[in-house]
N, C-alpha and C. Protein backbone atom coordinates (compact mmCIF):
# COMPACT_ATOMS: atom_id res chain seq x y z
N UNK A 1 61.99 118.04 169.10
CA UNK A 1 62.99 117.17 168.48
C UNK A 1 64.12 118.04 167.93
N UNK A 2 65.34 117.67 168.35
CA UNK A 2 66.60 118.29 167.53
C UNK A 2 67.14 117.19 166.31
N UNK A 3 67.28 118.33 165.12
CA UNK A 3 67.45 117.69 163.98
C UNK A 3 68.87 118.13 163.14
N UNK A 4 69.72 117.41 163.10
CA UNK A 4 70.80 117.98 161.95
C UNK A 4 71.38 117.03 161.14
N UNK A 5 72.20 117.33 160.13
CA UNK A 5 72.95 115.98 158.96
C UNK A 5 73.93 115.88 159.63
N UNK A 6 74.38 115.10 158.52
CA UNK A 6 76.16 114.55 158.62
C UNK A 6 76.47 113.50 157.21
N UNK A 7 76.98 113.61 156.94
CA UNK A 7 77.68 112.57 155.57
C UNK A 7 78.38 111.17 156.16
N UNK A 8 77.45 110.52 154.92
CA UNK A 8 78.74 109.69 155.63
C UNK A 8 80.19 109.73 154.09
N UNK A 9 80.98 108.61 154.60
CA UNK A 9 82.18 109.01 154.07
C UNK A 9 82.87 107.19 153.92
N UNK A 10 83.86 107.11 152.53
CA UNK A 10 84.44 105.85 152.28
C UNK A 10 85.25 105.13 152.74
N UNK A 11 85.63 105.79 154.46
CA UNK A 11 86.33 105.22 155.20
C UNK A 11 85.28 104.63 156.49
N UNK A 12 84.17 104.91 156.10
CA UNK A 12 83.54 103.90 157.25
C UNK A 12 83.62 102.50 157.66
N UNK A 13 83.36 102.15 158.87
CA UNK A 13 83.32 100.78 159.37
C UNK A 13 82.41 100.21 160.12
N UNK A 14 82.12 101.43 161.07
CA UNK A 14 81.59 101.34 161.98
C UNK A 14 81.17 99.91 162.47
N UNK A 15 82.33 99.65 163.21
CA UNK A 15 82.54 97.90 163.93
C UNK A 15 82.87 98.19 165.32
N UNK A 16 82.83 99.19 166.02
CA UNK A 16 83.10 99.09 167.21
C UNK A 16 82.36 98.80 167.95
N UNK A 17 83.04 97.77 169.07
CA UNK A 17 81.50 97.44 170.03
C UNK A 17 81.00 97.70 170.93
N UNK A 18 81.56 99.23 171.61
CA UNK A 18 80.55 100.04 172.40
C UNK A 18 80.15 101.55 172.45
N UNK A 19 80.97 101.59 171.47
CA UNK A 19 80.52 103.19 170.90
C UNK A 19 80.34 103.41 169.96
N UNK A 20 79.47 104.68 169.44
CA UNK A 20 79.47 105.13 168.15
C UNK A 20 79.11 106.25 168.22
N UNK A 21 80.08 107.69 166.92
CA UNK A 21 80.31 108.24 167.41
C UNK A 21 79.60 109.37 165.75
N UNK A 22 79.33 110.61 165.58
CA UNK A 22 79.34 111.40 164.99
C UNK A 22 79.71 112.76 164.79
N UNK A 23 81.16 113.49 163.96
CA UNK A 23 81.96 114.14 164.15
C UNK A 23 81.09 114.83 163.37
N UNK A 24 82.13 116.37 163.24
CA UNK A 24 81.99 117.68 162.43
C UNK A 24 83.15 117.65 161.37
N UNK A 25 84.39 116.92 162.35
CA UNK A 25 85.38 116.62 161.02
C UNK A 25 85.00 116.21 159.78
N UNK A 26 85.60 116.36 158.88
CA UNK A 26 85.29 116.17 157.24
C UNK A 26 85.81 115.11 156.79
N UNK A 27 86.99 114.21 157.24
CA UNK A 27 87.66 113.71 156.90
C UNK A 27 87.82 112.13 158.15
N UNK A 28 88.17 110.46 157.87
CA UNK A 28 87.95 110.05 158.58
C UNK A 28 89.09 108.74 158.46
N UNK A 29 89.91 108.33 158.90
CA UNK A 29 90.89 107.28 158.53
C UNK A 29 90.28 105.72 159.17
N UNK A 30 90.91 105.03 158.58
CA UNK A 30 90.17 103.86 159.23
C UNK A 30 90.39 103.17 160.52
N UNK A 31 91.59 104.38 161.31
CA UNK A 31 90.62 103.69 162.50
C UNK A 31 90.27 104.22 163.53
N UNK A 32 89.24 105.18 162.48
CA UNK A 32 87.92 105.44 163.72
C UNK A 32 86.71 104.30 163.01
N UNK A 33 86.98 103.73 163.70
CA UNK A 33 86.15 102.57 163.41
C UNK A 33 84.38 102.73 163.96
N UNK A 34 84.69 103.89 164.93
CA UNK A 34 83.04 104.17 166.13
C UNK A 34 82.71 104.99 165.13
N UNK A 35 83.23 105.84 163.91
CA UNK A 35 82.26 106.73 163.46
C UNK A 35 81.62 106.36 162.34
N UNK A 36 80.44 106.80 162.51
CA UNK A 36 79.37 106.71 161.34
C UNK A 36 79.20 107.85 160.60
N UNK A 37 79.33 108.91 161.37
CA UNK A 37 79.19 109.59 160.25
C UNK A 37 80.42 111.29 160.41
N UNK A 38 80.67 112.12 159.14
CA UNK A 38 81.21 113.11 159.54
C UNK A 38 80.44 114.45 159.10
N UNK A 39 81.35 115.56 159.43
CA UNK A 39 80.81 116.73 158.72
C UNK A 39 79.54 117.10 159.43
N UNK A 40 78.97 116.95 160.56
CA UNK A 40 78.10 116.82 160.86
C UNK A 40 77.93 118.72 161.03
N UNK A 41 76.72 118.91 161.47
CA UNK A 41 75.98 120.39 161.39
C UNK A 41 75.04 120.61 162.85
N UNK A 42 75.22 119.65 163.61
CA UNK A 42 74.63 120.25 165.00
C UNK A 42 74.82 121.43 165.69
N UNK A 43 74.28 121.39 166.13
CA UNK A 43 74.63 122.90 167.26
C UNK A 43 74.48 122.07 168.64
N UNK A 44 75.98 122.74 168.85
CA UNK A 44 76.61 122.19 170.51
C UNK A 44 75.92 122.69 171.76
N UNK A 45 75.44 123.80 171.52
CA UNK A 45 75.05 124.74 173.17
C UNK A 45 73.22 124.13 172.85
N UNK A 46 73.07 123.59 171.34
CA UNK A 46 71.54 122.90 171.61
C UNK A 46 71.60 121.50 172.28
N UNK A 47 72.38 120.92 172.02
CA UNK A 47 72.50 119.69 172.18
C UNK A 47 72.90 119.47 173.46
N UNK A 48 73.68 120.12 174.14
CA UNK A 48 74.29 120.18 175.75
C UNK A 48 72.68 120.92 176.44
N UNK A 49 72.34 121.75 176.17
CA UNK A 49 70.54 122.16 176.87
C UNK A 49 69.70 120.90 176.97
N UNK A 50 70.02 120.16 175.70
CA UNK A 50 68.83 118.90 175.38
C UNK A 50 69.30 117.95 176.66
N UNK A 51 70.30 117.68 176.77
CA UNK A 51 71.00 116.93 177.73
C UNK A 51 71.04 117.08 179.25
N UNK A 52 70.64 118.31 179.55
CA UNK A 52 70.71 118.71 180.66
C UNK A 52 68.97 118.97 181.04
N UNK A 53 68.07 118.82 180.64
CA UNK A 53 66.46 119.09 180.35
C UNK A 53 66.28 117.42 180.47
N UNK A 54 66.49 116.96 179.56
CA UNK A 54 66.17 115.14 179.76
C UNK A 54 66.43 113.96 180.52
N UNK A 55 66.34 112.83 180.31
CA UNK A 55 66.96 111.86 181.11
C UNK A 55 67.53 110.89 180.00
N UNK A 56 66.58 110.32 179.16
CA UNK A 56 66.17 109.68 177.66
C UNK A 56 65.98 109.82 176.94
N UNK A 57 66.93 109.49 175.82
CA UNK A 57 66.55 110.08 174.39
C UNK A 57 66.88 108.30 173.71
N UNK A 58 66.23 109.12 172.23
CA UNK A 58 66.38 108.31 171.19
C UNK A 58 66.65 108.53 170.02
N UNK A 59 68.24 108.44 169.27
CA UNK A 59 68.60 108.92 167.89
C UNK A 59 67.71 108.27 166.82
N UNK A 60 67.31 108.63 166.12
CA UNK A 60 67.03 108.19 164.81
C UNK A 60 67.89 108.53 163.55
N UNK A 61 68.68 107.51 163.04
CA UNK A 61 69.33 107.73 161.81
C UNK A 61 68.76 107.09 160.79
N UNK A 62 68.92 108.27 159.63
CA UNK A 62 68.26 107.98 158.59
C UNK A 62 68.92 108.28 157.48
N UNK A 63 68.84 107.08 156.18
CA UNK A 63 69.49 107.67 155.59
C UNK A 63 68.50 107.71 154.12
N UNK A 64 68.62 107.79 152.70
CA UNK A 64 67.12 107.80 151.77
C UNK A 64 66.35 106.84 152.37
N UNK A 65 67.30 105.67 152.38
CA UNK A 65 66.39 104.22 151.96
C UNK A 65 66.24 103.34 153.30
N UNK A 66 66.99 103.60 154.48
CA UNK A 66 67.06 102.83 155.56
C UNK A 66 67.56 103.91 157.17
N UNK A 67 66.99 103.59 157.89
CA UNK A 67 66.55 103.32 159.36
C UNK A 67 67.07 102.71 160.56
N UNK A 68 67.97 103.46 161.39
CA UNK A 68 68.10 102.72 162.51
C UNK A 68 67.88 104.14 163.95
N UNK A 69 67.64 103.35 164.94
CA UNK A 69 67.13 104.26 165.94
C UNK A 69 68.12 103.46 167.61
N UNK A 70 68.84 104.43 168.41
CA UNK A 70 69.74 104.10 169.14
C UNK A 70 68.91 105.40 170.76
N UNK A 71 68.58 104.24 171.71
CA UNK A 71 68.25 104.74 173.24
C UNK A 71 69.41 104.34 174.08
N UNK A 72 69.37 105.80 175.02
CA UNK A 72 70.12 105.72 175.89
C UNK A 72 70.19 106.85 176.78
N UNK A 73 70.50 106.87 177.88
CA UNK A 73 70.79 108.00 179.02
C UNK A 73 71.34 109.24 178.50
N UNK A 74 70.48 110.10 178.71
CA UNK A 74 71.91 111.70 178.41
C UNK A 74 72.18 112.04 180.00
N UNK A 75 73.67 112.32 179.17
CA UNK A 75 74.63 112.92 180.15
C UNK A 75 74.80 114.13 180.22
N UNK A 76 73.83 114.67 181.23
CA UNK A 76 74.26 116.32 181.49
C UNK A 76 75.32 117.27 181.44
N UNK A 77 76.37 117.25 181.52
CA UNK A 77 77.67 117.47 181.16
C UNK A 77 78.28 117.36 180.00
N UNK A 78 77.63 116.69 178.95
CA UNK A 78 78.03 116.95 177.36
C UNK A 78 77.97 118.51 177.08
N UNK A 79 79.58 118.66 176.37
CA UNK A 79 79.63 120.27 176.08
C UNK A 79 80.32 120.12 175.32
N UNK A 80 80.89 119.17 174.08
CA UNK A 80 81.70 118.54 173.07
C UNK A 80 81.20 119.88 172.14
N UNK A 81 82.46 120.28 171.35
CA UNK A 81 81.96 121.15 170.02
C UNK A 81 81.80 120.69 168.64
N UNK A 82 82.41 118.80 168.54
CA UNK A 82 83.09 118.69 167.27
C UNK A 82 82.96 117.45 167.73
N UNK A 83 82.15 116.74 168.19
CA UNK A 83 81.88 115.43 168.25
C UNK A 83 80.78 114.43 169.56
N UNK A 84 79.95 113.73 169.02
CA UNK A 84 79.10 113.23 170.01
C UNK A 84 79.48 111.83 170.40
N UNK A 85 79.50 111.18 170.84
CA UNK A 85 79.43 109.86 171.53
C UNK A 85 78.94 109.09 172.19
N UNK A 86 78.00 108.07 171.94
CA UNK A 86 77.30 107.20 172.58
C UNK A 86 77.85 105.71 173.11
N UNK A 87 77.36 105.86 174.21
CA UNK A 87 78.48 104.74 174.63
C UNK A 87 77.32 103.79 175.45
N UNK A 88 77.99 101.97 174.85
CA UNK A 88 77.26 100.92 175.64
C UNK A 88 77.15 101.17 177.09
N UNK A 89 78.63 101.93 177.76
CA UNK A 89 78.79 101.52 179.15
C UNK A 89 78.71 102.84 179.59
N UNK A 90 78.74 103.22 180.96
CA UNK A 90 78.38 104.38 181.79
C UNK A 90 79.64 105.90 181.66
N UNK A 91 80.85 104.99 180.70
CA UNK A 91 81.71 106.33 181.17
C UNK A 91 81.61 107.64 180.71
N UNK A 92 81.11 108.77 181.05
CA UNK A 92 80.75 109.99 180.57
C UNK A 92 81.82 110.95 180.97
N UNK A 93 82.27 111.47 179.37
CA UNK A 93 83.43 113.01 179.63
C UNK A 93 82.53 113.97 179.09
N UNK A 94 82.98 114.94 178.47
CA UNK A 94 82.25 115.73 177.57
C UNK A 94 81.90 115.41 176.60
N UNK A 95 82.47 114.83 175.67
CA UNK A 95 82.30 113.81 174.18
C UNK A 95 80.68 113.19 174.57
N UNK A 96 80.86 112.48 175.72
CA UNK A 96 79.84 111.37 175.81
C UNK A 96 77.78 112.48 175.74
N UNK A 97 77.31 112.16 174.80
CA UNK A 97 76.27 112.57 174.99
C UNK A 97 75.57 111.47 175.43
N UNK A 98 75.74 110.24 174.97
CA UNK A 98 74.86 109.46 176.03
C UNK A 98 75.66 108.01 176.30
N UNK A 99 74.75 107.32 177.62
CA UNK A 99 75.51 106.14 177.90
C UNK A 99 74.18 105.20 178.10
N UNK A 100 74.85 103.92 178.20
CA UNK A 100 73.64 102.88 178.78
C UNK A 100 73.39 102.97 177.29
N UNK A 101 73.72 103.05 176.01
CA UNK A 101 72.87 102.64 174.88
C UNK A 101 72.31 101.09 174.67
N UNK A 102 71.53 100.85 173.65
CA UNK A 102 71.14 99.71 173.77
C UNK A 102 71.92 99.03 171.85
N UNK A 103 72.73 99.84 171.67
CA UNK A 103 73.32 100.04 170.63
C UNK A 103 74.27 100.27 170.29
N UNK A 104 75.62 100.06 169.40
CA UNK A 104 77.02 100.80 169.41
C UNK A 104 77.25 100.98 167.91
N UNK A 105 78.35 101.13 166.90
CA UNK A 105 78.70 101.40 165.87
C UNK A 105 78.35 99.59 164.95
N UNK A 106 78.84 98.59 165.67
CA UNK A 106 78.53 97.52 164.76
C UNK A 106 77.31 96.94 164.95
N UNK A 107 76.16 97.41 165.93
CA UNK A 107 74.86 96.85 165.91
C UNK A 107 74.15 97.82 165.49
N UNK A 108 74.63 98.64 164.45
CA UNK A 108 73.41 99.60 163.45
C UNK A 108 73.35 98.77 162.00
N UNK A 109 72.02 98.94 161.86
CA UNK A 109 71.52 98.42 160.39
C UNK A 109 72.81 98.46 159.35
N UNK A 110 73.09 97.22 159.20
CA UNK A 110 74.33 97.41 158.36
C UNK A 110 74.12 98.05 156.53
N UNK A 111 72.39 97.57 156.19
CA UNK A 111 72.60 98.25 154.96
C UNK A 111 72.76 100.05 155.08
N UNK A 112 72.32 100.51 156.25
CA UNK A 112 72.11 101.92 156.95
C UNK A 112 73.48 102.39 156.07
N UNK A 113 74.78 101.54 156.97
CA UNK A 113 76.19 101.40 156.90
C UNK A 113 76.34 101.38 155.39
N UNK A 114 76.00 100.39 154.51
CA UNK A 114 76.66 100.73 153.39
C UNK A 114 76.28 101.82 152.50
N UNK A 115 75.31 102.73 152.77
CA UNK A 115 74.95 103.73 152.04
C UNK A 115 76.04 104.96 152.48
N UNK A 116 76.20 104.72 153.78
CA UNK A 116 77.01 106.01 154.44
C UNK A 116 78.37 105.82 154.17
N UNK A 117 78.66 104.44 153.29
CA UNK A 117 80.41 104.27 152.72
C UNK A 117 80.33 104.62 151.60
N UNK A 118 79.19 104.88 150.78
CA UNK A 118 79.00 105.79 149.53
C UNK A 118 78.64 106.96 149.42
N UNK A 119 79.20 107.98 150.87
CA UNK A 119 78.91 109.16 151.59
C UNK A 119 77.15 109.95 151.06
N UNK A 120 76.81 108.89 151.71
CA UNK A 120 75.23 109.07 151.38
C UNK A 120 74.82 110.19 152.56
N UNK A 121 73.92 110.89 152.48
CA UNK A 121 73.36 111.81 153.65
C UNK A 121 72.91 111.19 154.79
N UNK A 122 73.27 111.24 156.45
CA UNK A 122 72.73 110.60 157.19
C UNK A 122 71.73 111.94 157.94
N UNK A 123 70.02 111.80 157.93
CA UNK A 123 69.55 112.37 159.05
C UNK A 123 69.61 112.34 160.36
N UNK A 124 69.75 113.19 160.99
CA UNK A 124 70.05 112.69 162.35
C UNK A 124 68.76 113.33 163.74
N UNK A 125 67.97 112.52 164.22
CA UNK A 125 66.68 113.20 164.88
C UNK A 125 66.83 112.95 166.11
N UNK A 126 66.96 113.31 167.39
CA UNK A 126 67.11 113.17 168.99
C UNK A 126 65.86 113.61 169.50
N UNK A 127 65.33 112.57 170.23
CA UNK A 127 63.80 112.94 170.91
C UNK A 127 64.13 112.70 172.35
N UNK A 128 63.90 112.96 173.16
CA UNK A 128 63.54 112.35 174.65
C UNK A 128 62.44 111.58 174.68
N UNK A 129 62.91 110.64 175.55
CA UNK A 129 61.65 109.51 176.11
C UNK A 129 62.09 109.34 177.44
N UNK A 130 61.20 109.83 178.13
CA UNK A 130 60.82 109.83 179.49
C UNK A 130 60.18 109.04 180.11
């Protein structure tokens, strides 16, 4: 399992309805509406290996008090340094770590959401399911 944070932050919305997205940026205006979270702490050359090794994964975000978990295809070709992206539909650039989700920015646990507009800590856990 690959594991790293991210904050969330008082410009969240996360209402978009086929992506959602988690940056390294610190800072977030309102309209990135796909991001949930910023500041994030992944490591890129782990996360592009994970992608290229799997077929299926499954995020788990967590934050103290609440839970949401997002499946979908990885895209071998993710090599993003400063941002991930999950997307409802198939289009994959580098950004895109996965597609085919069954999930986007406004179908995550919305109380999830209001903790991360009081830049609450989001965990962030990626498993494969094969």
């Amino acid at each position: 399992m690959i594991t790293f944070r991210a904050k969330g932050h008082q410009n969240i919305l996360a209402t978009h309805k086929t992506t959602l997205e988690i940056t390294k940026e610190k800072s977030l205006t309102l309209k990135g509406n796909c991001i949930i979270a910023v500041g994030a702490d992944f490591n890129p050359e782990e996360l592009a290996k994970f992608a290229r090794e799997h077929k299926r994964a499954v995020m788990i975000l967590k934050t103290k008090d609440e839970i949401d978990r997002v499946k979908f295809d990885l895209n071998p070709t993710f090599s993003d340094r400063e941002e991930i992206v999950i997307r409802l539909g198939e289009h994959e650039s580098q950004r895109t770590l996965g597609t085919r989700a069954d999930k986007a920015a406004r179908h995550l646990n919305r109380r999830l959401i209001e903790y991360l507009k009081k830049g609450e800590t989001l965990e962030v856990g990626l498993e494969a399911v094969e």
